[in-house]
ModelCIF file with pLDDT and N, C-alpha, C, O atoms, coordinates in Angstrom:
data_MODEL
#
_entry.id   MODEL 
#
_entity.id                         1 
_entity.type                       polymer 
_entity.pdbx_number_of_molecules   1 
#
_entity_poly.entity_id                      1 
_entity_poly.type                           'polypeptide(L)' 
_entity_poly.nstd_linkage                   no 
_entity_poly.nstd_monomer                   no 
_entity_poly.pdbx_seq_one_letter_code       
;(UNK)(UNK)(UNK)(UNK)(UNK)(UNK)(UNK)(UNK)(UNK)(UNK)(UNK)(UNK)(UNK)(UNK)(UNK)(UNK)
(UNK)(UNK)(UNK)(UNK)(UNK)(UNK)(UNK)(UNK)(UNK)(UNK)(UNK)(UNK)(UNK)(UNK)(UNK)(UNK)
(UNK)(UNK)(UNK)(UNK)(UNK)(UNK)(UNK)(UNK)(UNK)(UNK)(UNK)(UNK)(UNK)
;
_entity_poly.pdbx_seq_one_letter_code_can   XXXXXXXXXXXXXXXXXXXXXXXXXXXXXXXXXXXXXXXXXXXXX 
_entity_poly.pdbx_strand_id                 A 
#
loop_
_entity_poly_seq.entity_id 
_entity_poly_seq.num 
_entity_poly_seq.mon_id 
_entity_poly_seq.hetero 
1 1  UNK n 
1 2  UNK n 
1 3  UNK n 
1 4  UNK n 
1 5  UNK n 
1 6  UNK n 
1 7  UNK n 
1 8  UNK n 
1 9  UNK n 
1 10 UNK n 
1 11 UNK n 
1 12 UNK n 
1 13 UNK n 
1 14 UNK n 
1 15 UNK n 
1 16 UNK n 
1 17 UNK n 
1 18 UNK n 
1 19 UNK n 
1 20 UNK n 
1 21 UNK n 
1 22 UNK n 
1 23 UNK n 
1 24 UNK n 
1 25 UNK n 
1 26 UNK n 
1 27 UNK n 
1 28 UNK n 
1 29 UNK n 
1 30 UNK n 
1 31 UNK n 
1 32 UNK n 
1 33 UNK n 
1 34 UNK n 
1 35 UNK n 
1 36 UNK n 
1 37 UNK n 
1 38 UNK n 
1 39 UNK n 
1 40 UNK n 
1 41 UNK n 
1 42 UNK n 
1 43 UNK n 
1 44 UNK n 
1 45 UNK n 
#
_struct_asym.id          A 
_struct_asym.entity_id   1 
#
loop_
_ma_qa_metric.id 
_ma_qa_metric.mode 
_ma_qa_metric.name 
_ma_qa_metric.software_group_id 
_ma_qa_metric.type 
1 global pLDDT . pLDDT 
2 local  pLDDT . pLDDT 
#
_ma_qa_metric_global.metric_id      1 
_ma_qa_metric_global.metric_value   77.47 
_ma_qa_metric_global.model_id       1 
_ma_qa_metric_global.ordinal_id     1 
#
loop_
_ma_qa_metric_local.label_asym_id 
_ma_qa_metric_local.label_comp_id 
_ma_qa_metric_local.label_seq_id 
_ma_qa_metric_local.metric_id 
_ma_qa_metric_local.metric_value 
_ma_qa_metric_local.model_id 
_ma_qa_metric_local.ordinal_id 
A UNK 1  2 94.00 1 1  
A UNK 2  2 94.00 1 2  
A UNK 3  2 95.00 1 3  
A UNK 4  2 91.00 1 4  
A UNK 5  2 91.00 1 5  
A UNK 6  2 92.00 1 6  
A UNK 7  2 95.00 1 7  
A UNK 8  2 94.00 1 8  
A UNK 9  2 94.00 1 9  
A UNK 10 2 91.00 1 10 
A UNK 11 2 93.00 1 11 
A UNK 12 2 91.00 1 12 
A UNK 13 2 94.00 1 13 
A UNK 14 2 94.00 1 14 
A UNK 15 2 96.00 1 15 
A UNK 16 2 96.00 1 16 
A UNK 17 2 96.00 1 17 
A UNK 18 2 96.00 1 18 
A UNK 19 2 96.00 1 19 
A UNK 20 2 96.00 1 20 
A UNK 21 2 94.00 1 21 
A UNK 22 2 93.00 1 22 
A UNK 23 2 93.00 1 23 
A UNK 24 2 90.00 1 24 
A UNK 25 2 91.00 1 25 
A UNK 26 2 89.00 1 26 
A UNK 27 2 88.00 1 27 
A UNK 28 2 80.00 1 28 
A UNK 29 2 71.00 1 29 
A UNK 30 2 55.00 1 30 
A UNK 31 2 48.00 1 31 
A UNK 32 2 38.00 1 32 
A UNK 33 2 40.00 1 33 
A UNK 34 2 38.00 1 34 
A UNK 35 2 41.00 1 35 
A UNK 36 2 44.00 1 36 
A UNK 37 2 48.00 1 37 
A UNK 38 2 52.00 1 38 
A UNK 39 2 52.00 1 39 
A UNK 40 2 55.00 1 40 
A UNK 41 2 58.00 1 41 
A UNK 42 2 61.00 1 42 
A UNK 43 2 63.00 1 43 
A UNK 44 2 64.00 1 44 
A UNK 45 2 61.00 1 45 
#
loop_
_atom_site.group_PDB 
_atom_site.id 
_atom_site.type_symbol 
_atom_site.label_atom_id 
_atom_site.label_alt_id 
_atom_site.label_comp_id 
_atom_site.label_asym_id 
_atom_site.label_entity_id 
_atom_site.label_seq_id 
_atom_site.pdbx_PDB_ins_code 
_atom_site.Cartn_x 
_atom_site.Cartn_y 
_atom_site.Cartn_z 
_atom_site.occupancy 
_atom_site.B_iso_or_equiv 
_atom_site.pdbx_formal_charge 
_atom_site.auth_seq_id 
_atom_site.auth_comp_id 
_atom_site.auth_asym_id 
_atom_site.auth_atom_id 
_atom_site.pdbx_PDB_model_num 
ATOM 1   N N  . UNK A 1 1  ? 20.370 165.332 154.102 1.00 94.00 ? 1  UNK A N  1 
ATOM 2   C CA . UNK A 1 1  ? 19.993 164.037 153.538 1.00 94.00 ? 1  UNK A CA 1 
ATOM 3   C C  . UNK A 1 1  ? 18.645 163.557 154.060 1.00 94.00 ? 1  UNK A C  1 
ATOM 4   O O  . UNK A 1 1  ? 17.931 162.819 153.381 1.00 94.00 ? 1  UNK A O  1 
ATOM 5   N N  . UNK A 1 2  ? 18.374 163.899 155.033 1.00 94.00 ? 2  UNK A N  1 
ATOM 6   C CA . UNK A 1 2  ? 16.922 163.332 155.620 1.00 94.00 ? 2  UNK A CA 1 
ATOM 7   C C  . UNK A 1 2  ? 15.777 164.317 155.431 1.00 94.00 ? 2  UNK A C  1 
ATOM 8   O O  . UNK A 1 2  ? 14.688 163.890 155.047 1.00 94.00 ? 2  UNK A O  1 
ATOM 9   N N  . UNK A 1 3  ? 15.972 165.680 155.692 1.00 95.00 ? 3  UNK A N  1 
ATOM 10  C CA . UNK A 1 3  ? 15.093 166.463 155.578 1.00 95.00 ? 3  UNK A CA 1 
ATOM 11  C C  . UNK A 1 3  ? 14.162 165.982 153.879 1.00 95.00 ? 3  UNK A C  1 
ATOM 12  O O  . UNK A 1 3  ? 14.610 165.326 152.939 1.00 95.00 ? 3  UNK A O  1 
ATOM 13  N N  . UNK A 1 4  ? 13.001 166.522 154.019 1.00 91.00 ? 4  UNK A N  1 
ATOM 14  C CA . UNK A 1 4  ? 12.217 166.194 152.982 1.00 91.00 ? 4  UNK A CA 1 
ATOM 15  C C  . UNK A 1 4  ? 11.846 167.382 152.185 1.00 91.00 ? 4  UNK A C  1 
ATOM 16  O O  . UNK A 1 4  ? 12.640 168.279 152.469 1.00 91.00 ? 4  UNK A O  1 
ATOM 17  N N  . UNK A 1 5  ? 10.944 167.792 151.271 1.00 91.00 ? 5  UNK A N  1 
ATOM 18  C CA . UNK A 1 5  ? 11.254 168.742 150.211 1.00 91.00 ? 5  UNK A CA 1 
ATOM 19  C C  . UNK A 1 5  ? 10.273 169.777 151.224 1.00 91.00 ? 5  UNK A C  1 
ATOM 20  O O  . UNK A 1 5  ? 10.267 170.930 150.794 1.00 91.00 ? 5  UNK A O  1 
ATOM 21  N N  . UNK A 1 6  ? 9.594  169.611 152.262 1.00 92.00 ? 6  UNK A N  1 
ATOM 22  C CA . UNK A 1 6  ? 9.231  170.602 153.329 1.00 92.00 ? 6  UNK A CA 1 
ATOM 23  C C  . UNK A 1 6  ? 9.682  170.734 154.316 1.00 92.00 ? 6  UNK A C  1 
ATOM 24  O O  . UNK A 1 6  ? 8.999  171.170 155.242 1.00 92.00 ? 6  UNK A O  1 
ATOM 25  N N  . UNK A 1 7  ? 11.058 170.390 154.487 1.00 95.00 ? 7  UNK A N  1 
ATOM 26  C CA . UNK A 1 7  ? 11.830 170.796 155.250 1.00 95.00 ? 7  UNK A CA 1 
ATOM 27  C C  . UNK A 1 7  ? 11.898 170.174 157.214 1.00 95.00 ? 7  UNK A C  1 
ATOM 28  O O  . UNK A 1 7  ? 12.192 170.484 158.369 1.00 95.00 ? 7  UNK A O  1 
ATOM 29  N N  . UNK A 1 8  ? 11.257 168.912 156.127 1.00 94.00 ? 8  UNK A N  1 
ATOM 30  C CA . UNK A 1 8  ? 10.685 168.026 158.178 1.00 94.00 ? 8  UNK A CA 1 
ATOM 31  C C  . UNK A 1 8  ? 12.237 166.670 157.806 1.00 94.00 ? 8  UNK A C  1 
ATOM 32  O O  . UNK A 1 8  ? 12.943 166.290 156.872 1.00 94.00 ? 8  UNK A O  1 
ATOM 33  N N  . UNK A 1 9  ? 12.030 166.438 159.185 1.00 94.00 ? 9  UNK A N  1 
ATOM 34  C CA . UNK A 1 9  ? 12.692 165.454 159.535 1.00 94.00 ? 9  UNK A CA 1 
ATOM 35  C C  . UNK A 1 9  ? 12.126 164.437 160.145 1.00 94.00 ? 9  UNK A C  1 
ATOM 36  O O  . UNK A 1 9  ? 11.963 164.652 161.347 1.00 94.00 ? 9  UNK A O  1 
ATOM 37  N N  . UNK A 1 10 ? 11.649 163.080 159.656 1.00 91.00 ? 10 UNK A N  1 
ATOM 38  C CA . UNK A 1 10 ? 11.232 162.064 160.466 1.00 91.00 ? 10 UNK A CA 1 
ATOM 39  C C  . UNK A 1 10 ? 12.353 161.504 161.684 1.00 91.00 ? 10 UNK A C  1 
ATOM 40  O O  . UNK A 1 10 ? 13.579 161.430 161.606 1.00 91.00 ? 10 UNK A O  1 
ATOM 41  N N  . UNK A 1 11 ? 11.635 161.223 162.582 1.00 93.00 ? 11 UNK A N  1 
ATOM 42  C CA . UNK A 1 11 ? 12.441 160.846 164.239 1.00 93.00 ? 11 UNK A CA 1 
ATOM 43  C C  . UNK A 1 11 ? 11.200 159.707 164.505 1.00 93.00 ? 11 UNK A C  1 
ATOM 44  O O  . UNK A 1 11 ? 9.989  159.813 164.702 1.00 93.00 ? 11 UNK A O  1 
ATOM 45  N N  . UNK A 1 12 ? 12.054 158.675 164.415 1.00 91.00 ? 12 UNK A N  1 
ATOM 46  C CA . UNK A 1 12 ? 11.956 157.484 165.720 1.00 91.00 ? 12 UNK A CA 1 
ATOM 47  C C  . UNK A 1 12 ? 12.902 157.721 167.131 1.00 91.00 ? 12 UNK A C  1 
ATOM 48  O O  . UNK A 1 12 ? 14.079 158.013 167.343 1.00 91.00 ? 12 UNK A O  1 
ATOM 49  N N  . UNK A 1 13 ? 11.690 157.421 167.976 1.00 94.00 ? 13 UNK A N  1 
ATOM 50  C CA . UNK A 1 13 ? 12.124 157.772 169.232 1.00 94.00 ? 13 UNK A CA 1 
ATOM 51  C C  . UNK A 1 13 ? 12.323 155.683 169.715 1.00 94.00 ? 13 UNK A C  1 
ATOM 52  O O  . UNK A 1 13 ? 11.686 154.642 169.559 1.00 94.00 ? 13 UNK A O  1 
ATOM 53  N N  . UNK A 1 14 ? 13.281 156.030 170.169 1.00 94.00 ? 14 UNK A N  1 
ATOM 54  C CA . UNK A 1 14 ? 13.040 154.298 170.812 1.00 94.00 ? 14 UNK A CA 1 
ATOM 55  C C  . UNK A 1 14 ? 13.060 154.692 172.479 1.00 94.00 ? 14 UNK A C  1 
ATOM 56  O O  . UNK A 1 14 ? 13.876 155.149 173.279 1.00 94.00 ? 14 UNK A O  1 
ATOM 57  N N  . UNK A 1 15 ? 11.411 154.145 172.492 1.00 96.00 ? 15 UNK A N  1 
ATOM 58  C CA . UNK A 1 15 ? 11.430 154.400 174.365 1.00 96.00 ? 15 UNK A CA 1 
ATOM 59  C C  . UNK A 1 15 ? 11.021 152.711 175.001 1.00 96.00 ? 15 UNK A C  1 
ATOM 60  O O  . UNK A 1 15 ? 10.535 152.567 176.122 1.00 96.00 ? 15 UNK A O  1 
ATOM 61  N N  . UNK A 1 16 ? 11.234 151.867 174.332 1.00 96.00 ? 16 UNK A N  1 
ATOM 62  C CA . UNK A 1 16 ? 10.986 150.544 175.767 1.00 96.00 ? 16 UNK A CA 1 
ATOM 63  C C  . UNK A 1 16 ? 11.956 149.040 174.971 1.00 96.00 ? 16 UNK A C  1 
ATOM 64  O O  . UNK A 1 16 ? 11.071 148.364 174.445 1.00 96.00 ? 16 UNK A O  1 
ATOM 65  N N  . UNK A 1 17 ? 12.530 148.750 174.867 1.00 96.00 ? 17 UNK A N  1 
ATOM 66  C CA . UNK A 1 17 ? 13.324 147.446 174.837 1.00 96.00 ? 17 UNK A CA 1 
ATOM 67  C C  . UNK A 1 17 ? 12.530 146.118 175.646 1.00 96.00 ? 17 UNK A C  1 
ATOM 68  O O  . UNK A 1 17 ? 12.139 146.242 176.806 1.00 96.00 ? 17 UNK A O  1 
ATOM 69  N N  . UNK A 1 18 ? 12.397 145.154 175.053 1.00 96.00 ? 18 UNK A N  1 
ATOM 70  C CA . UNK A 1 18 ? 11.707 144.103 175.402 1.00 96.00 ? 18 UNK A CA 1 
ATOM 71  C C  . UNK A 1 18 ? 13.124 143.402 175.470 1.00 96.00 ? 18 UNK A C  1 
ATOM 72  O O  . UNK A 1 18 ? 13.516 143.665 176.607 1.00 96.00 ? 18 UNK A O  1 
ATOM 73  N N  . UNK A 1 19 ? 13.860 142.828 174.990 1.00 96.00 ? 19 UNK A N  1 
ATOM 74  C CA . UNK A 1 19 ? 15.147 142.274 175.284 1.00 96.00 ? 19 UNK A CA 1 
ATOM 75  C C  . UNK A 1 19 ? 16.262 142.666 174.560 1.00 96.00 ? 19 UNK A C  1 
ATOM 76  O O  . UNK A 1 19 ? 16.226 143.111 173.413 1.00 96.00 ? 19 UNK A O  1 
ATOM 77  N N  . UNK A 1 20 ? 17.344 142.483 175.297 1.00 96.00 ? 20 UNK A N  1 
ATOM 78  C CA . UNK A 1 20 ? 18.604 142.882 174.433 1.00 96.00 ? 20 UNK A CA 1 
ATOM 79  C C  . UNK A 1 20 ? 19.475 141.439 174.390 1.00 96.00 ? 20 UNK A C  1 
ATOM 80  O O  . UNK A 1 20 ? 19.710 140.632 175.289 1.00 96.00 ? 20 UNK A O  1 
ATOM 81  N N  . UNK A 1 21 ? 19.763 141.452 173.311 1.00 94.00 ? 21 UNK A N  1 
ATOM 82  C CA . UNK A 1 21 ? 20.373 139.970 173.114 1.00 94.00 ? 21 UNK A CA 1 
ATOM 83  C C  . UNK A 1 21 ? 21.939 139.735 172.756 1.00 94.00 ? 21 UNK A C  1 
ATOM 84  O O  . UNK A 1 21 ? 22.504 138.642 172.749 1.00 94.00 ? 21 UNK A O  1 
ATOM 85  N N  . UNK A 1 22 ? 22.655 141.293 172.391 1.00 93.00 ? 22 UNK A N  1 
ATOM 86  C CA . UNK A 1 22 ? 23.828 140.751 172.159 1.00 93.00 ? 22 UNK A CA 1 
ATOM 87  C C  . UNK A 1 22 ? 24.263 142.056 172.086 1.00 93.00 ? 22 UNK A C  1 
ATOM 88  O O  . UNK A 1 22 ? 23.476 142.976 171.864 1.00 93.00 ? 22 UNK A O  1 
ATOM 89  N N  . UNK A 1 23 ? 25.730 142.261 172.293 1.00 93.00 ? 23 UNK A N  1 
ATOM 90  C CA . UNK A 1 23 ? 26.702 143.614 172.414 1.00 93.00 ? 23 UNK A CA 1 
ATOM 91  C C  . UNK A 1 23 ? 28.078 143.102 171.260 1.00 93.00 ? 23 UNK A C  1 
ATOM 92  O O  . UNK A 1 23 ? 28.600 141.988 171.207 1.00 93.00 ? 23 UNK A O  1 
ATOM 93  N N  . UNK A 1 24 ? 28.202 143.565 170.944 1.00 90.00 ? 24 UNK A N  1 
ATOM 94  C CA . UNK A 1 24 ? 29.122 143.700 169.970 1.00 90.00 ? 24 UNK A CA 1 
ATOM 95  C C  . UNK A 1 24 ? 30.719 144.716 169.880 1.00 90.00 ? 24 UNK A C  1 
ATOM 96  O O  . UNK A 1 24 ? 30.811 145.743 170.553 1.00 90.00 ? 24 UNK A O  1 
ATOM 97  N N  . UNK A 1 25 ? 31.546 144.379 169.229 1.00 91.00 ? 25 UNK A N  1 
ATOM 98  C CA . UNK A 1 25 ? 32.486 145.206 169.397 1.00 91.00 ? 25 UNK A CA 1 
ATOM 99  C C  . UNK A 1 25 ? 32.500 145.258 168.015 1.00 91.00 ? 25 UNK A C  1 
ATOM 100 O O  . UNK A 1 25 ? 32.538 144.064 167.719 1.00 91.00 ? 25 UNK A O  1 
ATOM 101 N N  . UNK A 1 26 ? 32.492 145.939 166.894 1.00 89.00 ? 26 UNK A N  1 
ATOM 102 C CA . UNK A 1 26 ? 32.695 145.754 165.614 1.00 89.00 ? 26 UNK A CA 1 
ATOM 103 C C  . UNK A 1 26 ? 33.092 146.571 164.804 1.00 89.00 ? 26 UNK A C  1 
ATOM 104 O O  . UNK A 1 26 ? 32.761 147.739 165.006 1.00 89.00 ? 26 UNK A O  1 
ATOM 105 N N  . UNK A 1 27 ? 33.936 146.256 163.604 1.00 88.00 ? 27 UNK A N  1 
ATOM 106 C CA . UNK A 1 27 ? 35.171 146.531 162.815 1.00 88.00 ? 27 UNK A CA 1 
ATOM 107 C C  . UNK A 1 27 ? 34.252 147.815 161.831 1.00 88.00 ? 27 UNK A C  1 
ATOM 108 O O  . UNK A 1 27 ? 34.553 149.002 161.712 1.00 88.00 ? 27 UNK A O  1 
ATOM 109 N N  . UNK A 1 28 ? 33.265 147.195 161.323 1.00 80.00 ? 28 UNK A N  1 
ATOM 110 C CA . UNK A 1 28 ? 32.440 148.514 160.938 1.00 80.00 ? 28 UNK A CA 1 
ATOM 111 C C  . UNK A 1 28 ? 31.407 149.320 160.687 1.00 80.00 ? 28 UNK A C  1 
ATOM 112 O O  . UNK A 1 28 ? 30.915 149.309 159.559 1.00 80.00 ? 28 UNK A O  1 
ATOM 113 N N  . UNK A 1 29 ? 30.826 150.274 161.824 1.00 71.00 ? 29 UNK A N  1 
ATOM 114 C CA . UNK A 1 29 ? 29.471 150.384 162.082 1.00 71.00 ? 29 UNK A CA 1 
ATOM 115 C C  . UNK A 1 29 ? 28.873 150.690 160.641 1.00 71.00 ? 29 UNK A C  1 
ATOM 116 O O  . UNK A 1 29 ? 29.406 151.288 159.706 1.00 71.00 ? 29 UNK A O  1 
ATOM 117 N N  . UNK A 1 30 ? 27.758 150.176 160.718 1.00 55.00 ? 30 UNK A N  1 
ATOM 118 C CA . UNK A 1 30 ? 26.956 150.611 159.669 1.00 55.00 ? 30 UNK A CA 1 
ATOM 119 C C  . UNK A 1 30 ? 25.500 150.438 159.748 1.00 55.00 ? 30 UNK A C  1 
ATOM 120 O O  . UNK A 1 30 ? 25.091 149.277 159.762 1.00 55.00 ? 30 UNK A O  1 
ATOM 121 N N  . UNK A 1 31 ? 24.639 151.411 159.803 1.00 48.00 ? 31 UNK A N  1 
ATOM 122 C CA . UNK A 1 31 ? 23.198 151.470 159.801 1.00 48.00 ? 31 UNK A CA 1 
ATOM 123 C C  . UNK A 1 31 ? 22.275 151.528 158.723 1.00 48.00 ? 31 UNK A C  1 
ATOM 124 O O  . UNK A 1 31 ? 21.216 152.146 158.616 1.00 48.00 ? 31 UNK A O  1 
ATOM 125 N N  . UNK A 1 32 ? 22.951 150.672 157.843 1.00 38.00 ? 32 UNK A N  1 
ATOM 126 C CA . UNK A 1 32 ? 21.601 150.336 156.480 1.00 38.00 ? 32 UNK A CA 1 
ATOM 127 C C  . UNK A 1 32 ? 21.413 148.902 156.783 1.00 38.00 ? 32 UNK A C  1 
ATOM 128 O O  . UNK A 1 32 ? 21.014 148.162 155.884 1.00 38.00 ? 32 UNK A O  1 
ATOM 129 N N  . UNK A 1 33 ? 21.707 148.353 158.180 1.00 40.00 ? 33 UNK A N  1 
ATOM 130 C CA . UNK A 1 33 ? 21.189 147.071 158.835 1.00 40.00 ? 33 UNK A CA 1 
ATOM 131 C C  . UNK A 1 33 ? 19.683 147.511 159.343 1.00 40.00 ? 33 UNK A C  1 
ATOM 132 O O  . UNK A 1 33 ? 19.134 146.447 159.631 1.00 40.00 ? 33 UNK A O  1 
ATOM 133 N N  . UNK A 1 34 ? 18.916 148.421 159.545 1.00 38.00 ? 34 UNK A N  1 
ATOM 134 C CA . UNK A 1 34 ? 17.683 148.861 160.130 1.00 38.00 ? 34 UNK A CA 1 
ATOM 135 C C  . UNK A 1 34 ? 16.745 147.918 159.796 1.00 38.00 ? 34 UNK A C  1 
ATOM 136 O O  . UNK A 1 34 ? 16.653 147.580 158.616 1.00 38.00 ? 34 UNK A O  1 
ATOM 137 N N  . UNK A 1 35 ? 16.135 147.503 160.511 1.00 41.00 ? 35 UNK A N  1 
ATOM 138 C CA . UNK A 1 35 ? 14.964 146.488 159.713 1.00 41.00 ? 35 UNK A CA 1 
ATOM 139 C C  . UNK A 1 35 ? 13.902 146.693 159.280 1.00 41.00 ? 35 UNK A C  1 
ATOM 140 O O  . UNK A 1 35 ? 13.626 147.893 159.264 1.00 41.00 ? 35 UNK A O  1 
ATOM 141 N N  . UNK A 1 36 ? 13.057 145.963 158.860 1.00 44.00 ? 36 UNK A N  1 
ATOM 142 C CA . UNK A 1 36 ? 11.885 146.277 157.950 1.00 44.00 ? 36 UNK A CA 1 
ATOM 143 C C  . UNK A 1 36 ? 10.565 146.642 158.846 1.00 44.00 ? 36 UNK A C  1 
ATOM 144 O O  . UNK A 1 36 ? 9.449  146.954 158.431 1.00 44.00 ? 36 UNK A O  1 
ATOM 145 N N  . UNK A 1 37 ? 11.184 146.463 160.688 1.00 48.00 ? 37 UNK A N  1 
ATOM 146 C CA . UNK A 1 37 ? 9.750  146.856 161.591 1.00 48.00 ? 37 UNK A CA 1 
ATOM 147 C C  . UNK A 1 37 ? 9.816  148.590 161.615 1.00 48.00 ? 37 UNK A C  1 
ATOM 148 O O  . UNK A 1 37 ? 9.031  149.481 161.943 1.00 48.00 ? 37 UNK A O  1 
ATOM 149 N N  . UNK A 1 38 ? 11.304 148.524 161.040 1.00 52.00 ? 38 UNK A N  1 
ATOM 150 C CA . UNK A 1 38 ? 11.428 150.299 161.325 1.00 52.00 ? 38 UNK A CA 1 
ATOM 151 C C  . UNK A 1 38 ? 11.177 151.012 160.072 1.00 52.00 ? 38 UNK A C  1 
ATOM 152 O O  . UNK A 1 38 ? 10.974 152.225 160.035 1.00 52.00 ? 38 UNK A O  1 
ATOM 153 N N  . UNK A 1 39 ? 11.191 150.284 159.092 1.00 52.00 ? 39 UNK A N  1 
ATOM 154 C CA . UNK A 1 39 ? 10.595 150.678 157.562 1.00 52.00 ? 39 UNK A CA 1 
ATOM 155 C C  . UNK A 1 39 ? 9.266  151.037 157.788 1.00 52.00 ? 39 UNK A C  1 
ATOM 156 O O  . UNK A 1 39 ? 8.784  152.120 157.457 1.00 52.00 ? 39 UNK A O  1 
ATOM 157 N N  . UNK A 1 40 ? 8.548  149.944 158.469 1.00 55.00 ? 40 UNK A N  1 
ATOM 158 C CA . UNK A 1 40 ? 6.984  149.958 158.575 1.00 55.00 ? 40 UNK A CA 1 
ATOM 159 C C  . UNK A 1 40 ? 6.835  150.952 158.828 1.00 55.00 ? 40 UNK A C  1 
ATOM 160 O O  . UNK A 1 40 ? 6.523  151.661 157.872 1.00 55.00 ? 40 UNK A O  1 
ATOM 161 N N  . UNK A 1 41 ? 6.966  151.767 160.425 1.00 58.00 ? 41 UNK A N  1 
ATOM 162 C CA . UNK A 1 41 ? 6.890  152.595 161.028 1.00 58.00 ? 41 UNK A CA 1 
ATOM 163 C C  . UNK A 1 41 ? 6.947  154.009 160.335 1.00 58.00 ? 41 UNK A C  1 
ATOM 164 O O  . UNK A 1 41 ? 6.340  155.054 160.570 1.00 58.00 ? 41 UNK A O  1 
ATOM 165 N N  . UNK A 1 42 ? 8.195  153.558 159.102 1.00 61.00 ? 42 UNK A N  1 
ATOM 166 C CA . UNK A 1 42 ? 8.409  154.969 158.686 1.00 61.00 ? 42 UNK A CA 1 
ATOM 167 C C  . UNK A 1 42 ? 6.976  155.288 157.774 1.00 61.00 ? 42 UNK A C  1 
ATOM 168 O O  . UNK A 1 42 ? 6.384  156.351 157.586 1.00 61.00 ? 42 UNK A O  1 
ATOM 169 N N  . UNK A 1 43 ? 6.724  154.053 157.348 1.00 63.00 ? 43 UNK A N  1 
ATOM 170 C CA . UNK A 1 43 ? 5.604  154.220 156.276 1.00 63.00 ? 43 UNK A CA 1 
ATOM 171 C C  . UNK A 1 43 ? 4.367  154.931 156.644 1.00 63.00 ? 43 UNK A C  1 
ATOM 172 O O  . UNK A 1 43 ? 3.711  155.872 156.197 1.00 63.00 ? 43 UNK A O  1 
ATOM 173 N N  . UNK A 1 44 ? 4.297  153.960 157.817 1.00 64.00 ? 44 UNK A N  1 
ATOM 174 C CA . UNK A 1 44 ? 3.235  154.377 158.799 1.00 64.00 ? 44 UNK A CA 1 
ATOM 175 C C  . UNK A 1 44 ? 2.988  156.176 158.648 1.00 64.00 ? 44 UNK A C  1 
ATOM 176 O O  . UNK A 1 44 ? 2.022  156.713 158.107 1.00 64.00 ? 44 UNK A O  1 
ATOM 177 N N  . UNK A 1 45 ? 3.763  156.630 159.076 1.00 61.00 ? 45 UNK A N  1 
ATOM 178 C CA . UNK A 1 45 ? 3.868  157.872 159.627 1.00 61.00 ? 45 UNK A CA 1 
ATOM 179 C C  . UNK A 1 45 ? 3.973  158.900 158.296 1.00 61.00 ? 45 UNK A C  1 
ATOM 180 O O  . UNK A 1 45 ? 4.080  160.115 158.462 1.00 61.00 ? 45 UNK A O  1 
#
C-alpha cells in the first residue's frame, strides 16, 4: 500500500518532541488522524 510505482517507501522519522500533552487509552486506534504538518512534509519530500 505505500510503496510507490518505483518501488520506494516514504519514512518519517520522528526524532525530537517539544511537548507531550496527553496519553490516552482508546477503544479504537486509528491513524488517518495524521495532521496536515505531516502532509506538508510528505509533500515536501
Amino acid at each position: 500500500a505505500l510503496s510507490d510505482e518505483k518501488g520506494r517507501v516514504y519514512v518519517r522519522y520522528l526524532k525530537r518532541a517539544r511537548a507531550v500533552y496527553d496519553v490516552s487509552p482508546v477503544t479504537f486506534p486509528a491513524y488517518s488522524q495524521t495532521s496536515t504538518t505531516a502532509l506538508r512534509g510528505l509533500d515536501e519530500i
